[in-house]
C-alpha atoms as a PDB file:
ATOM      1  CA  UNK A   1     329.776  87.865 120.099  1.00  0.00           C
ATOM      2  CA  UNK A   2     333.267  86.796 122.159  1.00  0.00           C
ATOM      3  CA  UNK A   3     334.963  87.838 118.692  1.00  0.00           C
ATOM      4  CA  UNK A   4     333.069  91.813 119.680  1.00  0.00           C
ATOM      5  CA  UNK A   5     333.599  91.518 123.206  1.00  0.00           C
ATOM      6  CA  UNK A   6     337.352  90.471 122.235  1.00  0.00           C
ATOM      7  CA  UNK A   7     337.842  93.339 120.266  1.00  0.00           C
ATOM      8  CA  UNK A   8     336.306  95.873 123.087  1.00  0.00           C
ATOM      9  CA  UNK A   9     338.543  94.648 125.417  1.00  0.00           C
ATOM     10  CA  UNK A  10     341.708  95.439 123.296  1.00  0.00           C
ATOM     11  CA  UNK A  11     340.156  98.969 122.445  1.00  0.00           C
ATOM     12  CA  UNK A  12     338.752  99.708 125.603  1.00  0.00           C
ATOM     13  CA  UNK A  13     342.375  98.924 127.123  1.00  0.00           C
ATOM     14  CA  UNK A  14     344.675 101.008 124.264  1.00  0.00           C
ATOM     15  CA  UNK A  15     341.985 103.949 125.086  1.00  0.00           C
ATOM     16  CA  UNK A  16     342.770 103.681 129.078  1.00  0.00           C
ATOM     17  CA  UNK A  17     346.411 103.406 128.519  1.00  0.00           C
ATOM     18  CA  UNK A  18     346.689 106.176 125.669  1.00  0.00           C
ATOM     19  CA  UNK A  19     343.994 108.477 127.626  1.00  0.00           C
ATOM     20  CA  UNK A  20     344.237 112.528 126.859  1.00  0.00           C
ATOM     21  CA  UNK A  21     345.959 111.464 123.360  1.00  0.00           C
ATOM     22  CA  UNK A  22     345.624 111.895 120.055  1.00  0.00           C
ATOM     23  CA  UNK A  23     346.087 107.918 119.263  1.00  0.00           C
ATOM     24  CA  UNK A  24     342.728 107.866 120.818  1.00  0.00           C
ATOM     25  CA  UNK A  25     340.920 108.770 118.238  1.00  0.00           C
ATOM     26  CA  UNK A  26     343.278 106.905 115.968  1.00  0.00           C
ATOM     27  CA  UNK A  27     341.700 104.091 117.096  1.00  0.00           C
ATOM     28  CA  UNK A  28     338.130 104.903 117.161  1.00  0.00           C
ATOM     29  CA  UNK A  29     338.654 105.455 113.392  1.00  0.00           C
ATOM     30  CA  UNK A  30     339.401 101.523 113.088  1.00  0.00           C
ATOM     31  CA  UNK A  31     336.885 100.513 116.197  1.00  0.00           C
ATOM     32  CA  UNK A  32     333.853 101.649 114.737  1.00  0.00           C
ATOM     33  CA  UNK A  33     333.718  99.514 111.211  1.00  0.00           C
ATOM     34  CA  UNK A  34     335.031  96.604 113.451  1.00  0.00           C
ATOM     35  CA  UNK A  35     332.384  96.953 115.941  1.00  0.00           C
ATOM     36  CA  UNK A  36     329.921  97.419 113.168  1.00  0.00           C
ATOM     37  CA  UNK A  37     331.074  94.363 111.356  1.00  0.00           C
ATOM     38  CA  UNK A  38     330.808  92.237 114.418  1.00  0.00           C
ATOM     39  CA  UNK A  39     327.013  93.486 115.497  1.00  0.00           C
ATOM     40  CA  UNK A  40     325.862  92.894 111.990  1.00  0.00           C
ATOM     41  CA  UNK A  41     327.220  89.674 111.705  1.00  0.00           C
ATOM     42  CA  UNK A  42     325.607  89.096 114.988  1.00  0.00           C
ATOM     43  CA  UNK A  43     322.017  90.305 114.028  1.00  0.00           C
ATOM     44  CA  UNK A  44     322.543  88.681 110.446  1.00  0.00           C
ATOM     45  CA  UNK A  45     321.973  85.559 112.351  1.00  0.00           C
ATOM     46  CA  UNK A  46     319.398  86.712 114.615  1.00  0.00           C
ATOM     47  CA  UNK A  47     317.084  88.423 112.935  1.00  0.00           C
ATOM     48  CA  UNK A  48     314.544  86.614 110.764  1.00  0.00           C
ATOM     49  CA  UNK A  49     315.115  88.875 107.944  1.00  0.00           C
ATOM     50  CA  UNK A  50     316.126  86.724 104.639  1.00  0.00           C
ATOM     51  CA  UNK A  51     317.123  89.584 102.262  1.00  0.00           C
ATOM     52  CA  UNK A  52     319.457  91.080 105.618  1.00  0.00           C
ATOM     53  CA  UNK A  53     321.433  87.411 105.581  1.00  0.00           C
ATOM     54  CA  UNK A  54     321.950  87.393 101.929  1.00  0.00           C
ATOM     55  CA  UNK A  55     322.974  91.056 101.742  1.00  0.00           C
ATOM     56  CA  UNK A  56     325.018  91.523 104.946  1.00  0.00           C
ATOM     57  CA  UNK A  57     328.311  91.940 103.204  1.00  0.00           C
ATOM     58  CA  UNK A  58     327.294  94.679 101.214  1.00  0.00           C
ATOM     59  CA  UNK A  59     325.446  96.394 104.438  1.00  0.00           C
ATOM     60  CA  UNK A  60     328.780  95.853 106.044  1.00  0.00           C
ATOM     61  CA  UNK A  61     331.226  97.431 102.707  1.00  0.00           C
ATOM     62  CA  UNK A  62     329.057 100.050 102.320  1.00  0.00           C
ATOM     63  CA  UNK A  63     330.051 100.831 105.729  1.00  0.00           C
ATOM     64  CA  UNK A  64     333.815 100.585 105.649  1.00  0.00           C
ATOM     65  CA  UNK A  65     333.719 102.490 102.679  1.00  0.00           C
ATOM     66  CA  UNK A  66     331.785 105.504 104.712  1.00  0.00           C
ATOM     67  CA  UNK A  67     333.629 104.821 107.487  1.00  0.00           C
ATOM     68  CA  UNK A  68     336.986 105.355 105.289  1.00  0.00           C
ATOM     69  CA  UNK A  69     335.425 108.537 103.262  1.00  0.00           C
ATOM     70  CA  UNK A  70     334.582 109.755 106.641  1.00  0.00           C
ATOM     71  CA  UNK A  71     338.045 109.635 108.179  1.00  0.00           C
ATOM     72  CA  UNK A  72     340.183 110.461 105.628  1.00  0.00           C
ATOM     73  CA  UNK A  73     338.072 113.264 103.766  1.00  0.00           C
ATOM     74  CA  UNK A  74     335.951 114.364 106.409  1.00  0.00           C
ATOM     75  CA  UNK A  75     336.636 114.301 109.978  1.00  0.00           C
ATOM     76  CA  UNK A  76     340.525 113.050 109.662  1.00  0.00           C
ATOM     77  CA  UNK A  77     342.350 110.435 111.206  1.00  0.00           C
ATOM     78  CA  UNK A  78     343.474 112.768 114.502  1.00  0.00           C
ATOM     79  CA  UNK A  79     340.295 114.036 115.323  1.00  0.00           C
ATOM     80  CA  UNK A  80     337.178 112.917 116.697  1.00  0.00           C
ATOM     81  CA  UNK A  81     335.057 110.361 115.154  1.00  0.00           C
ATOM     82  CA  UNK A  82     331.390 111.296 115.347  1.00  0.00           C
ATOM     83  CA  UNK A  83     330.062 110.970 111.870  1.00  0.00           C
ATOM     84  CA  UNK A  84     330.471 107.479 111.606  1.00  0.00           C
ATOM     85  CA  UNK A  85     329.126 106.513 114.672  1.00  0.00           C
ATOM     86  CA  UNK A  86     326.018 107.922 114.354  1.00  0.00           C
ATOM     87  CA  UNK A  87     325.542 106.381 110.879  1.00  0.00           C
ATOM     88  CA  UNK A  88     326.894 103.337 112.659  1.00  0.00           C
ATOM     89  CA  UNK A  89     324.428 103.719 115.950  1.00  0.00           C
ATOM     90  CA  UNK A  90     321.978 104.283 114.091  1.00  0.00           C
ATOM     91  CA  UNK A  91     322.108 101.451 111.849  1.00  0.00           C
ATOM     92  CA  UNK A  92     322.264  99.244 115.137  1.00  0.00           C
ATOM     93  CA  UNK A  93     319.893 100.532 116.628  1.00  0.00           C
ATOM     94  CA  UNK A  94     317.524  99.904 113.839  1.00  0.00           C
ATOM     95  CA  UNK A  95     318.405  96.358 114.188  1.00  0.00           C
ATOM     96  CA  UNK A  96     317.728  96.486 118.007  1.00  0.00           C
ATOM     97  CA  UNK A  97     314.204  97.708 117.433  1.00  0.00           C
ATOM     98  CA  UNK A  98     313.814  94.643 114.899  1.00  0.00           C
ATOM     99  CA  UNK A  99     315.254  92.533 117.390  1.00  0.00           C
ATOM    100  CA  UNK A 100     312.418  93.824 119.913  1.00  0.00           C
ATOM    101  CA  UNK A 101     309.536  93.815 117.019  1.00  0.00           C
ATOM    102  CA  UNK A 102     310.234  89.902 116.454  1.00  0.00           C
ATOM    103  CA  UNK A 103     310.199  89.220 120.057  1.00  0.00           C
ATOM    104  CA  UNK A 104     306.495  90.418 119.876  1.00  0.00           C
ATOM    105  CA  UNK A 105     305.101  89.200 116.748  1.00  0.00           C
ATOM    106  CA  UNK A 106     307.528  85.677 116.619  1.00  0.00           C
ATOM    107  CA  UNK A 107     308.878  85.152 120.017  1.00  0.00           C
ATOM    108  CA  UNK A 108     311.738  82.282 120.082  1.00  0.00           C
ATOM    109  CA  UNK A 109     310.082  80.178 122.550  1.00  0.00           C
ATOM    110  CA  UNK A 110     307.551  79.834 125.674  1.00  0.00           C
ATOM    111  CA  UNK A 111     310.594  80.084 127.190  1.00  0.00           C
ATOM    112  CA  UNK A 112     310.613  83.318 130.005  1.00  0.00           C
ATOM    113  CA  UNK A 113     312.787  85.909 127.955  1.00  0.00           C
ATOM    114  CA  UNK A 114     315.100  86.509 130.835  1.00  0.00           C
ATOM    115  CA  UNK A 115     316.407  83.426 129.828  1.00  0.00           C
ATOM    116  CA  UNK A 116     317.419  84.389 126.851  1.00  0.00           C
ATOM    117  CA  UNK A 117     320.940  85.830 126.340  1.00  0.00           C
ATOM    118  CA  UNK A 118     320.275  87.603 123.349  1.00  0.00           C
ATOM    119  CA  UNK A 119     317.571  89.795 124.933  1.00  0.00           C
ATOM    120  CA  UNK A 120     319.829  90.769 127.162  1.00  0.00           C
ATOM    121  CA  UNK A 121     322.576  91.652 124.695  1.00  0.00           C
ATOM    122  CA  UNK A 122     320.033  93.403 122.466  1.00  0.00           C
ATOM    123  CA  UNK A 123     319.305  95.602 125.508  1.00  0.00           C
ATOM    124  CA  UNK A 124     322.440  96.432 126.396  1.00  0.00           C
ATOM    125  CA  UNK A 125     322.616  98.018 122.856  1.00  0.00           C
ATOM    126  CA  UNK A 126     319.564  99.304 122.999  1.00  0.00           C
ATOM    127  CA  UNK A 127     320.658 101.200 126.542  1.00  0.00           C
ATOM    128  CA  UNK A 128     324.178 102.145 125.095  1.00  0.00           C
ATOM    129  CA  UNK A 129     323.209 103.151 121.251  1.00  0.00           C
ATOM    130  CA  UNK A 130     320.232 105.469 122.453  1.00  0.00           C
ATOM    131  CA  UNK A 131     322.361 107.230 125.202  1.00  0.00           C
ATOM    132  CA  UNK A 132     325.209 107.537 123.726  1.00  0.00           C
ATOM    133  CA  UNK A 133     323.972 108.368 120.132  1.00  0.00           C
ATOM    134  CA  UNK A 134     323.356 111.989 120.988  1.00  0.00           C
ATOM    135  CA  UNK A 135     326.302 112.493 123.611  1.00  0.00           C
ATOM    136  CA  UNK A 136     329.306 110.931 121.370  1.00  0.00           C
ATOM    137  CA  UNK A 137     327.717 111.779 118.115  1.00  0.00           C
ATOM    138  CA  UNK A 138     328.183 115.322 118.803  1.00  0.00           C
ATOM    139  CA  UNK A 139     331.339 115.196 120.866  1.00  0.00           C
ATOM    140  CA  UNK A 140     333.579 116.489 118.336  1.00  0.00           C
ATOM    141  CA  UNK A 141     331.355 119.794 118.170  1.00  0.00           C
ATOM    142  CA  UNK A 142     331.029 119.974 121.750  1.00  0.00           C
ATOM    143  CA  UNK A 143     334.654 119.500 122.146  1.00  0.00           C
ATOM    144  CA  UNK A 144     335.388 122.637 119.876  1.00  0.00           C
ATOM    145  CA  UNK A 145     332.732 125.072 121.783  1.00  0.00           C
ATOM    146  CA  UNK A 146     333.675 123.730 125.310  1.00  0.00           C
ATOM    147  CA  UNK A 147     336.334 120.696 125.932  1.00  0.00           C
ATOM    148  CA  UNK A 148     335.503 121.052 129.625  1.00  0.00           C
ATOM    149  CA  UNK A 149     331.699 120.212 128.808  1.00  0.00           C
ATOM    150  CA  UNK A 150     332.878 117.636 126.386  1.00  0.00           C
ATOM    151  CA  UNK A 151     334.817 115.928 129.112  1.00  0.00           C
ATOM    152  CA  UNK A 152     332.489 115.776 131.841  1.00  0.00           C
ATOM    153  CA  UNK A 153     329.499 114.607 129.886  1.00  0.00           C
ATOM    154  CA  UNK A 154     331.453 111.446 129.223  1.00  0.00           C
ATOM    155  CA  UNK A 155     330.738 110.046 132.857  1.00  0.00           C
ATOM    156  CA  UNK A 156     327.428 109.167 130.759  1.00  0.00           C
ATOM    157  CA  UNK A 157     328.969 107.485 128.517  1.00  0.00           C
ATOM    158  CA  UNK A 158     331.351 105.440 131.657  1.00  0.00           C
ATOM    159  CA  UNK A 159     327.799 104.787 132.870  1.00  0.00           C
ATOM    160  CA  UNK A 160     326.478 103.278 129.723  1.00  0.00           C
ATOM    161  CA  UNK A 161     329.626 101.420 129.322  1.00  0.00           C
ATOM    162  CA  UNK A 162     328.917  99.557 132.618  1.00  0.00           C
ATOM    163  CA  UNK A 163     325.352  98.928 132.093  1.00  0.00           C
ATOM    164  CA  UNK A 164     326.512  97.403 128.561  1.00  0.00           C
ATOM    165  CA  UNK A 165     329.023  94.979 130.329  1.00  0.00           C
ATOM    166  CA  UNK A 166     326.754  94.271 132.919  1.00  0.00           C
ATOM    167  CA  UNK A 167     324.076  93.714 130.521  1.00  0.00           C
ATOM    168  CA  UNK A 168     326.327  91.418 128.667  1.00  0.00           C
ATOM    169  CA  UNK A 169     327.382  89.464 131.588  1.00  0.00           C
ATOM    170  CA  UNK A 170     323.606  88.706 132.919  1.00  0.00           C
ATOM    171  CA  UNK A 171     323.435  87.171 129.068  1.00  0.00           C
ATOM    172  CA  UNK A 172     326.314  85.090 129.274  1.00  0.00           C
ATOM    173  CA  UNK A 173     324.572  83.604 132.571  1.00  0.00           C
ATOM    174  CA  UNK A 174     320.956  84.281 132.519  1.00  0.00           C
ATOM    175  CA  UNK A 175     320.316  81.066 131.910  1.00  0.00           C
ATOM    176  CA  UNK A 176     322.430  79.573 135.611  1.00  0.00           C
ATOM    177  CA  UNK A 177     320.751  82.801 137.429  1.00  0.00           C
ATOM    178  CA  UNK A 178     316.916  82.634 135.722  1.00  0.00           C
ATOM    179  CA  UNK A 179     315.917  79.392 136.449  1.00  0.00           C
END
């Protein structure tokens, strides 16, 4: 999880320092199989499902190898990348649903789950895959019918960016705060 939250803060910084460029989506072409790599790995370990750990490096080559179709053949390197993250969201949140299924049927202790950090990682995705999903997925046709549009819907997707950090930061200490 630091290795993600590592890599977000690199991204997140070349995207506020190269705002209103091209290089932008340069690196959202790299970000997304990176981020996707991380979660899985993450998941791999948390979910309880045996054939997911043994086949989590395929899951994961399958998706550089969309990822790379998708940018080079499909979308291009310049220009937005929506395909992949919605075959990416979607695939996470999938795992975020599984997440929430085996905290019902298998719960990992008596333990009150706001003392759990990964609850509250798995609902910051939940919170920032399911808003955003819709809203960055179809950016790049947005942005050809109306830029202006395009650029003002992204204070949702500022919004969800907060509630993901904040969600992240009440894991890293829910267990100081919920005592």
């Amino acid at each position: 999880m630091s290795i993600l939250l590592a890599i977000v803060l690199i991204f997140e910084s070349f995207d506020y320092i190269f705002i209103d460029t091209i290089y932008i989506n340069v690196l959202d072409h790299l970000y997304q199989p990176l981020e996707f790599t991380c979660l899985t790995l993450v998941y791999s370990v948390t979910l309880n499902w045996s054939w997911f750990k043994a086949k989590k490096w395929v899951v994961i080559t399958l998706f550089w190898i969309l990822a790379a179709v998708l940018t080079f053949f499909v979308e291009g390197v310049y220009n937005l990348n929506t395909l992949s993250f919605i075959v990416g969201s979607f695939i996470v949140l999938i795992y975020a649903f599984a997440y929430e299924l085996q905290l019902f049927t298998t719960p990992p202790s008596k333990e009150n789950l706001t003392r759990q950090p990964f609850f509250w990682i798995n609902t910051a995705h939940l919170f920032f895959y399911l808003g955003t999903f819709f809203q960055m997925g179809f950016d790049a046709y947005l942005h050809n019918k109306s830029p202006e549009t395009s650029y003002n819907l992204y204070l949702i997707n500022y919004i969800l960016n907060f509630t993901v950090y904040t969600l992240y930061l009440a894991g890293l200490t829910c267990r100081m705060i919920f005592k």
